[in-house]
Protein backbone atom coordinates (compact mmCIF):
# COMPACT_ATOMS: atom_id res chain seq x y z
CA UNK A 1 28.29 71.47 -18.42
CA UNK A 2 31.33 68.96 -17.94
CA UNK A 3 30.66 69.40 -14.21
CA UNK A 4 26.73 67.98 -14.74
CA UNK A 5 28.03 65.15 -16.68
CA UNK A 6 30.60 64.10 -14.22
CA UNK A 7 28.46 64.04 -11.53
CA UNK A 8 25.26 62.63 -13.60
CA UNK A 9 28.43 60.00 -14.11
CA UNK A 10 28.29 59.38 -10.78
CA UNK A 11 25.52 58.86 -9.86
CA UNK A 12 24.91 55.93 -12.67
CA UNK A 13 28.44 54.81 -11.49
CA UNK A 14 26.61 54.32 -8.00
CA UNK A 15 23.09 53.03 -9.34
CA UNK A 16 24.78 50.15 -11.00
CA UNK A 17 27.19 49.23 -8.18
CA UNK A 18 23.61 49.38 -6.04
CA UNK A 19 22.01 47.03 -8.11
CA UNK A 20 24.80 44.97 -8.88
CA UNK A 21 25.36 44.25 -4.96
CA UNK A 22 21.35 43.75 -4.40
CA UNK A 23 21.25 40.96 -7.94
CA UNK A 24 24.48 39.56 -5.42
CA UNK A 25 22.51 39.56 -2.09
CA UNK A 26 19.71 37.63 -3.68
CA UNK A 27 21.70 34.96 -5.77
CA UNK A 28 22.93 34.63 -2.18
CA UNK A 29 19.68 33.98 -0.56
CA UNK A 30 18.56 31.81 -3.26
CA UNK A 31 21.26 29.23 -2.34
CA UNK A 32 20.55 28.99 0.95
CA UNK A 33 16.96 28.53 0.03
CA UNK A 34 15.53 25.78 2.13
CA UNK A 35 12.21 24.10 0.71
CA UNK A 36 10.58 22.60 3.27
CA UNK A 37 11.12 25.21 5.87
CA UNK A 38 9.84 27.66 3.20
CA UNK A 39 7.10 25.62 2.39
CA UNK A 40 5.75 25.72 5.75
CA UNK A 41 6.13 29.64 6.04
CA UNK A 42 4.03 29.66 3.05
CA UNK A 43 1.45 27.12 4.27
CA UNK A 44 2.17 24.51 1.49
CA UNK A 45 3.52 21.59 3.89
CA UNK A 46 2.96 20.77 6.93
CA UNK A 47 6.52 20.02 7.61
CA UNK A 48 8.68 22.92 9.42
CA UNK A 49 11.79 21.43 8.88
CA UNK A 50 13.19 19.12 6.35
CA UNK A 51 14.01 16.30 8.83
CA UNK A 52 10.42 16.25 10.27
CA UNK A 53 9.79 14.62 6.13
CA UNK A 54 8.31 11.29 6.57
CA UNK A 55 9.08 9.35 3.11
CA UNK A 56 5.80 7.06 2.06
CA UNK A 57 8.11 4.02 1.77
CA UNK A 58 10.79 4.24 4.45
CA UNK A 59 10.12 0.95 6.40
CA UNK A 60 8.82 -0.99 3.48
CA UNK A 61 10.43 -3.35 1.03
CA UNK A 62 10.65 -1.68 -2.29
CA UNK A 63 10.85 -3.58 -5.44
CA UNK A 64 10.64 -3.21 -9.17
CA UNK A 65 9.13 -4.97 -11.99
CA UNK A 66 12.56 -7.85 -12.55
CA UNK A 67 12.29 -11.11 -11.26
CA UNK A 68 14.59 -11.76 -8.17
CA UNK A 69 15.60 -15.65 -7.68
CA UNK A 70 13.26 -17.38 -9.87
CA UNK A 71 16.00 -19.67 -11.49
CA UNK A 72 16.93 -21.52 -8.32
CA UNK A 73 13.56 -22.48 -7.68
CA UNK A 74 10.68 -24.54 -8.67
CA UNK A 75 8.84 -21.14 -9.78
CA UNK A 76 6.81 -22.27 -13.27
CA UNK A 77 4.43 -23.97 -10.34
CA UNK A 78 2.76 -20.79 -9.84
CA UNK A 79 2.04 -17.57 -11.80
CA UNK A 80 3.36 -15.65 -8.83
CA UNK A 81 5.45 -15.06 -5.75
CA UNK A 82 7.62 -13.12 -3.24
CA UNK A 83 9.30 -13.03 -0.14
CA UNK A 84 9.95 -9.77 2.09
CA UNK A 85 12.37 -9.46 5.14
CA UNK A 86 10.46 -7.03 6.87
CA UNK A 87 13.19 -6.56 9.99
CA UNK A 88 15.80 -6.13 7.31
CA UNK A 89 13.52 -3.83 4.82
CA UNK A 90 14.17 -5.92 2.12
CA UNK A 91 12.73 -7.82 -0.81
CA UNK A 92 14.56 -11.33 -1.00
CA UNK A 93 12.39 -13.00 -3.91
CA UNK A 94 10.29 -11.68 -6.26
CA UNK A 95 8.02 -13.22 -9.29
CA UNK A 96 5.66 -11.07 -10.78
CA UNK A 97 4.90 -9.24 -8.07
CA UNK A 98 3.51 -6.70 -9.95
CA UNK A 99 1.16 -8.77 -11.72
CA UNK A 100 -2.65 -8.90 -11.22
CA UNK A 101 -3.68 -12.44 -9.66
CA UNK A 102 -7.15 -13.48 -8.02
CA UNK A 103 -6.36 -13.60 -4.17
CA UNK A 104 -9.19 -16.24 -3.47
CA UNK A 105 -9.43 -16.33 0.52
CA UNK A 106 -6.57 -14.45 1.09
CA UNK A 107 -8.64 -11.65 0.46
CA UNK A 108 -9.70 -12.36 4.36
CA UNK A 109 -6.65 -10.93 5.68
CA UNK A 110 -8.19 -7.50 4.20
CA UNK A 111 -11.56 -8.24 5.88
CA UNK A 112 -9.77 -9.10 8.84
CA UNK A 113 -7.60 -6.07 9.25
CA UNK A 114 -10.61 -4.00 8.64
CA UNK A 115 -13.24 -5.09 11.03
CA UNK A 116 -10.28 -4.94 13.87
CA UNK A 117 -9.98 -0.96 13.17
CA UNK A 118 -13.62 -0.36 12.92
CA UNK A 119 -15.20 -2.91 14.82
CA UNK A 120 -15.53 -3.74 18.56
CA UNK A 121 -14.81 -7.18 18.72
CA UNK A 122 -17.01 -7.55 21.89
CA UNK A 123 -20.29 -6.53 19.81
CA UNK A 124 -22.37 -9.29 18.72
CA UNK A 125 -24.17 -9.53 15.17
CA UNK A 126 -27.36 -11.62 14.41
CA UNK A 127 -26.98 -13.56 11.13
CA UNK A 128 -28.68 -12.72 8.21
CA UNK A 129 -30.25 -15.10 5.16
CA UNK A 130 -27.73 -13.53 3.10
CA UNK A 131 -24.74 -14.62 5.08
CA UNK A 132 -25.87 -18.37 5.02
CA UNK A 133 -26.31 -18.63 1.84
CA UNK A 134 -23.66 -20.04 0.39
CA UNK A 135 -23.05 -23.19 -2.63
CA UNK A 136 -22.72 -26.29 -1.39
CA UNK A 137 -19.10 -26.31 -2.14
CA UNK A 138 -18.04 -23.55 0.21
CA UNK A 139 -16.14 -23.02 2.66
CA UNK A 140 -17.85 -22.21 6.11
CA UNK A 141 -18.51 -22.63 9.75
CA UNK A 142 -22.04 -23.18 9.22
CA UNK A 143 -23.73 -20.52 10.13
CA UNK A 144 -27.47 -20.90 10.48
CA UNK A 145 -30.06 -17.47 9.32
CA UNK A 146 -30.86 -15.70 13.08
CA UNK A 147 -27.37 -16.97 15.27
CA UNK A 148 -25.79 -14.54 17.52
CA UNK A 149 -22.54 -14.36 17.16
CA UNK A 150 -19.07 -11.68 18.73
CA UNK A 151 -17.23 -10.15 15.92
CA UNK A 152 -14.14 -11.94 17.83
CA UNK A 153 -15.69 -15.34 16.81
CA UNK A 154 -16.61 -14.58 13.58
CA UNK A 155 -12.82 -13.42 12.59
CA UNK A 156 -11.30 -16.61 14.31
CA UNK A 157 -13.61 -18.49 11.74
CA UNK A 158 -13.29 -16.02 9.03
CA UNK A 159 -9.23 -16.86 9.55
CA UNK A 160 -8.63 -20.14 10.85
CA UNK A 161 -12.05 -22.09 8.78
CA UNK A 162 -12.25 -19.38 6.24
CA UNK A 163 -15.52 -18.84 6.35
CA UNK A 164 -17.31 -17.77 3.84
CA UNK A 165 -20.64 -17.02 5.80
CA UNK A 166 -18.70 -15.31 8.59
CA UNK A 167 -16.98 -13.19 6.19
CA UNK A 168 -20.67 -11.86 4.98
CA UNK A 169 -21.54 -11.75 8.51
CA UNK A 170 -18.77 -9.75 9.11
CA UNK A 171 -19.01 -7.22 6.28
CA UNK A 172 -22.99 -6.58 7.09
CA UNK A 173 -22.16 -5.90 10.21
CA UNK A 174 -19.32 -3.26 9.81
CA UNK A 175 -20.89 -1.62 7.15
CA UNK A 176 -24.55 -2.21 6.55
CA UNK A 177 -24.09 -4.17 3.17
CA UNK A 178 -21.41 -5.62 1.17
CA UNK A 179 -21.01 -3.31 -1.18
CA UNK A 180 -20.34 -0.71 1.14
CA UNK A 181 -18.04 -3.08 2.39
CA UNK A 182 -16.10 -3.53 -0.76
CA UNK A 183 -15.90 0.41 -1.00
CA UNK A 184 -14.10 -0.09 2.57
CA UNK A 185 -11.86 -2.38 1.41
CA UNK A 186 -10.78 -0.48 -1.52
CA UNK A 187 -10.15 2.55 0.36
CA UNK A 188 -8.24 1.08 2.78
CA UNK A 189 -5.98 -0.50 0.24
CA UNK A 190 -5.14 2.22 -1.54
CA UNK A 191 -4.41 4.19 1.74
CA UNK A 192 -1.62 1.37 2.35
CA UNK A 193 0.25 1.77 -1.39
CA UNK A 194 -1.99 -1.43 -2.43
CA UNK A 195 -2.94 0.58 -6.16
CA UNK A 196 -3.23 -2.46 -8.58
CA UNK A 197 -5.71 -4.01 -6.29
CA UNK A 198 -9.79 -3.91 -6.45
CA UNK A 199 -12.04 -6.07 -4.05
CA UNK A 200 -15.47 -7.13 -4.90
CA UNK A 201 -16.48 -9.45 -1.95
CA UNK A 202 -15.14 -9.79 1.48
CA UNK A 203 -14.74 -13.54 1.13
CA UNK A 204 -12.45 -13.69 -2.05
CA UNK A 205 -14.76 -15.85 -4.35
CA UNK A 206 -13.88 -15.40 -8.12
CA UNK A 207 -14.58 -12.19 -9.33
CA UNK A 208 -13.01 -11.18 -12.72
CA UNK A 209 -12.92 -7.70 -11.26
CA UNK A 210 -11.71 -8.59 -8.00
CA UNK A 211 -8.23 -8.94 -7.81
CA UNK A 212 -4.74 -8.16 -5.77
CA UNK A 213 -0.60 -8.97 -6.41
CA UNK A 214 1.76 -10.15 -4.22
CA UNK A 215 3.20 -7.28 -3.49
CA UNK A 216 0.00 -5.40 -2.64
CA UNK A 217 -0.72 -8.30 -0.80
CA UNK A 218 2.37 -8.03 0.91
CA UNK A 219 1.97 -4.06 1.84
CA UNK A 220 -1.45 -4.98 3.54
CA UNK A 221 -0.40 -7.84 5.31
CA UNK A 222 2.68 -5.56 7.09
CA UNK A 223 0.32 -3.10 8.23
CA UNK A 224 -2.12 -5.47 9.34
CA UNK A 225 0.34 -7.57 11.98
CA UNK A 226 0.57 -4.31 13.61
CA UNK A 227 -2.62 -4.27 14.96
CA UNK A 228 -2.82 -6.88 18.00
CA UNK A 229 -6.00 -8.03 17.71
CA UNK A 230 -5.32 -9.07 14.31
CA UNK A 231 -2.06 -10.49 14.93
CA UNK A 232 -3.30 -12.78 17.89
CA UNK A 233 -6.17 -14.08 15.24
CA UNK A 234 -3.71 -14.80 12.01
CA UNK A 235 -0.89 -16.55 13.94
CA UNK A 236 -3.84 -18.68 16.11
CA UNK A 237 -3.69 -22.52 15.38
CA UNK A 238 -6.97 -22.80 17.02
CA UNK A 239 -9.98 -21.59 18.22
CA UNK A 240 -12.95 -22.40 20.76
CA UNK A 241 -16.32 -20.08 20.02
CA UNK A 242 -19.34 -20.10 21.74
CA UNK A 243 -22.37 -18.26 20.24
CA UNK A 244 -25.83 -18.68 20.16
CA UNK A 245 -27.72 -20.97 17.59
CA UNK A 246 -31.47 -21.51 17.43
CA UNK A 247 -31.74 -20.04 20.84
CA UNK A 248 -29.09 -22.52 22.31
CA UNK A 249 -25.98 -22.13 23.22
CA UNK A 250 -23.33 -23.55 20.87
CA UNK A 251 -19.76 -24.37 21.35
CA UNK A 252 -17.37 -25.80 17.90
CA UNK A 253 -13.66 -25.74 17.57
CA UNK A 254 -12.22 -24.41 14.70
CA UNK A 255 -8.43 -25.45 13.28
CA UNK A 256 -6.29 -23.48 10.96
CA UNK A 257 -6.37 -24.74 6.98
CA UNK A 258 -2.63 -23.51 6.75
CA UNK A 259 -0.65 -27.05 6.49
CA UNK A 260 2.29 -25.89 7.80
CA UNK A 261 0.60 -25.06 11.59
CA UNK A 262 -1.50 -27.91 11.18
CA UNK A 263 1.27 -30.25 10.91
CA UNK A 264 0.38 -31.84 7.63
CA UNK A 265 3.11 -30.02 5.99
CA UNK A 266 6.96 -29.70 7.39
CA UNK A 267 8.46 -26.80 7.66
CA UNK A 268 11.81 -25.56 6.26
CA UNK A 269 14.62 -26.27 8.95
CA UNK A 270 15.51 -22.91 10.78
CA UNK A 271 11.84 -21.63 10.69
CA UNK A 272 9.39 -20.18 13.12
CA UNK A 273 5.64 -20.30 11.38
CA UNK A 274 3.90 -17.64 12.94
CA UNK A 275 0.64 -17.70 11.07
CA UNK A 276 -1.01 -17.85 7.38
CA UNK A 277 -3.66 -17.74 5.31
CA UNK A 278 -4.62 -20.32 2.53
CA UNK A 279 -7.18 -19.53 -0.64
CA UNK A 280 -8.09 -22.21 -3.44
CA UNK A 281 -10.96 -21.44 -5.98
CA UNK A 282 -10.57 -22.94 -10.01
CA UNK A 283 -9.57 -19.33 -11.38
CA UNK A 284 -7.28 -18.20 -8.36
CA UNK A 285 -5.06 -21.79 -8.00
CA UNK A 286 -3.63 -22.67 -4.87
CA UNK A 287 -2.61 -19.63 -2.86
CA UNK A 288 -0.81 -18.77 0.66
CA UNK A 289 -0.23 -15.99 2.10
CA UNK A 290 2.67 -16.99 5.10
CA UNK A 291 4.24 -15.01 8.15
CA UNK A 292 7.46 -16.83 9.08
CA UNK A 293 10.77 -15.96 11.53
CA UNK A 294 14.23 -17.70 10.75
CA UNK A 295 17.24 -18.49 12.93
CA UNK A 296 17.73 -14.73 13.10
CA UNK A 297 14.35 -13.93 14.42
CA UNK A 298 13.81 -11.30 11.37
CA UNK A 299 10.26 -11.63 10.67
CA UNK A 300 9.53 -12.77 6.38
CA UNK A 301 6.51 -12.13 4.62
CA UNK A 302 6.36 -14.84 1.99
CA UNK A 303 3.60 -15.52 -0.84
CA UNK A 304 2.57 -17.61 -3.31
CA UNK A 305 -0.72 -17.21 -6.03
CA UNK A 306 -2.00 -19.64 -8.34
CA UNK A 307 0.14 -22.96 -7.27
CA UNK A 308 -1.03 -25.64 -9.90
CA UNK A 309 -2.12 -28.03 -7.28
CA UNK A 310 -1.59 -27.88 -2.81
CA UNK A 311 2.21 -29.64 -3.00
CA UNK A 312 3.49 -27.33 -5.63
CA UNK A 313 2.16 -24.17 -3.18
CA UNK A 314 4.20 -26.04 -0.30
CA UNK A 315 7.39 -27.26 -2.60
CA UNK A 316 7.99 -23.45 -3.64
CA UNK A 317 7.15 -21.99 -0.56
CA UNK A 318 10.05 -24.15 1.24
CA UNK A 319 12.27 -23.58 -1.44
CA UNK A 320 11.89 -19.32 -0.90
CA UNK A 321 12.23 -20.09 2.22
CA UNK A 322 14.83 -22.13 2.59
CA UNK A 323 17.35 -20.30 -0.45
CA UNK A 324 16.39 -16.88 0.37
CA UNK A 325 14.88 -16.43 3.47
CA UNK A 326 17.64 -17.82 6.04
């Protein structure tokens, strides 16, 4: 009998010492648990090793909801603004850049972007009624109903004349209608980080459910100056386009409406204006969306929404510049 319990003894003795060292062997595997490796054995990333992790926002300029700057500038002349050193990966100014703001024209840098990733700017469109018609009061490059026209010379007057006919013209012929357009543009923005944004119209006129912010605004500017063919059209100061118009052959000259390239404006010492796009209607204010290099050559992305009158725009934009941008 003693002899059964010493060895039934035993062999719990040995059962525990067994499980003790396996609960050891796992708490060691545990810590060298690696999740992203393991995640791909399981099929739940696509990533096989944790360096191969692409973060969302590694060569953007990240910024809160504070105010960067504002005191040393003119800033109650608009409702908001920012400035983004996009060689340096850094946000420089900031002024409710989180806030929604009508984009007015600007909205054309969106239209732009997209028609150079889906379109062939060598195809020609025919203009429709709806493109031409337009109020009185808008901008265009007077389009007539039945001209044949490139995509190439419809974005040069979509960007330098901001045209609101070509921007029609444009969005029918991507996309079939504008609406479908809009649906475009709202995709594409969100697929660029641009969340607090929602277009109506590929033209920008006021829409109290079309809006952007700055720094959406900034985040789809950046991607779009990647794309050459968009890049050559926003920093152009002008354009020559020859299309066909009532059967005849047509040739007008378009200049950019951004003041600084157009000379009407001077720019801050130390500054390279590469290109820009303006947008006035009565809700939006006076807006400008600029692409600028200083003394350094590090590219800036600087904006301003709903200036109280065209000087104001320019007297803040120079003082970003100039303060924060060098």
């Amino acid at each position: 009998m003693k002899c059964i319990n010493k060895l039934l003894s035993f062999v719990l003795i040995a059962s525990m010492s067994l499980s003790l060292t396996a609960c050891k062997s796992e708490q060691e595997d545990v810590t060298k648990y690696n999740l992203y490796d393991t995640s791909f054995e399981y099929g739940l990333t696509q990533n096989g090793a944790t360096s191969d992790v692409e973060l969302y926002a590694k060569k953007l300029c990240v910024t809160n909801t504070d105010d960067l700057g504002t005191s040393n500038v003119d800033s109650q002349v608009a409702s908001g603004a920012g400035a983004f050193n996009i060689t340096k990966q850094s946000t420089v100014y900031a002024q409710s850049v989180h806030e929604k703001l009508y984009p007015a024209s600007t909205t054309k840098i969106l239209t732009a972007y997209i028609a150079c990733l889906k379109g062939n700017l060598d195809d020609y469109y025919t203009v429709s009624a709806n493109a031409v018609k337009q109020a009185s009061d808008s901008s265009v490059i007077n389009l007539k109903e039945g001209d044949v026209i490139s995509l190439r010379d419809l974005l040069y007057g979509l960007m330098l004349r901001s045209g609101n006919d070509a921007a029609i013209a444009i969005a029918e012929g991507i996309s079939g209608d504008t609406e479908t357009f809009a649906d475009l543009m709202n995709e594409t923005a969100k697929s660029l980080g641009a969340t607090n944004s929602h277009f109506v119209t590929p033209n920008g006129l006021h829409d109290e459910n079309h809006y952007t912010t700055v720094y959406d605004m900034y985040l789809i500017l950046n991607a779009a100056i990647e794309n050459p063919d968009f890049y050559n059209i926003f920093t152009a100061n002008t354009y020559t386009a020859n299309y066909t118009s009532g059967g005849k052959a047509k040739t007008v000259e378009w200049a950019t409406t951004n003041q600084y390239q157009n000379g009407k404006i001077k720019k801050p010492a130390g500054f390279n204006i590469l290109g820009g796009k303006t947008g006035t209607t009565g809700a939006a204010g006076y807006c400008l969306v600029l692409l600028s290099e200083n003394e350094e050559q590090d590219k800036i992305i600087s904006i301003v929404f709903n200036a109280d009158c065209r000087s104001n725009l320019y007297l803040l934009m120079n003082e970003i510049l100039s303060k924060y941008c060098i």
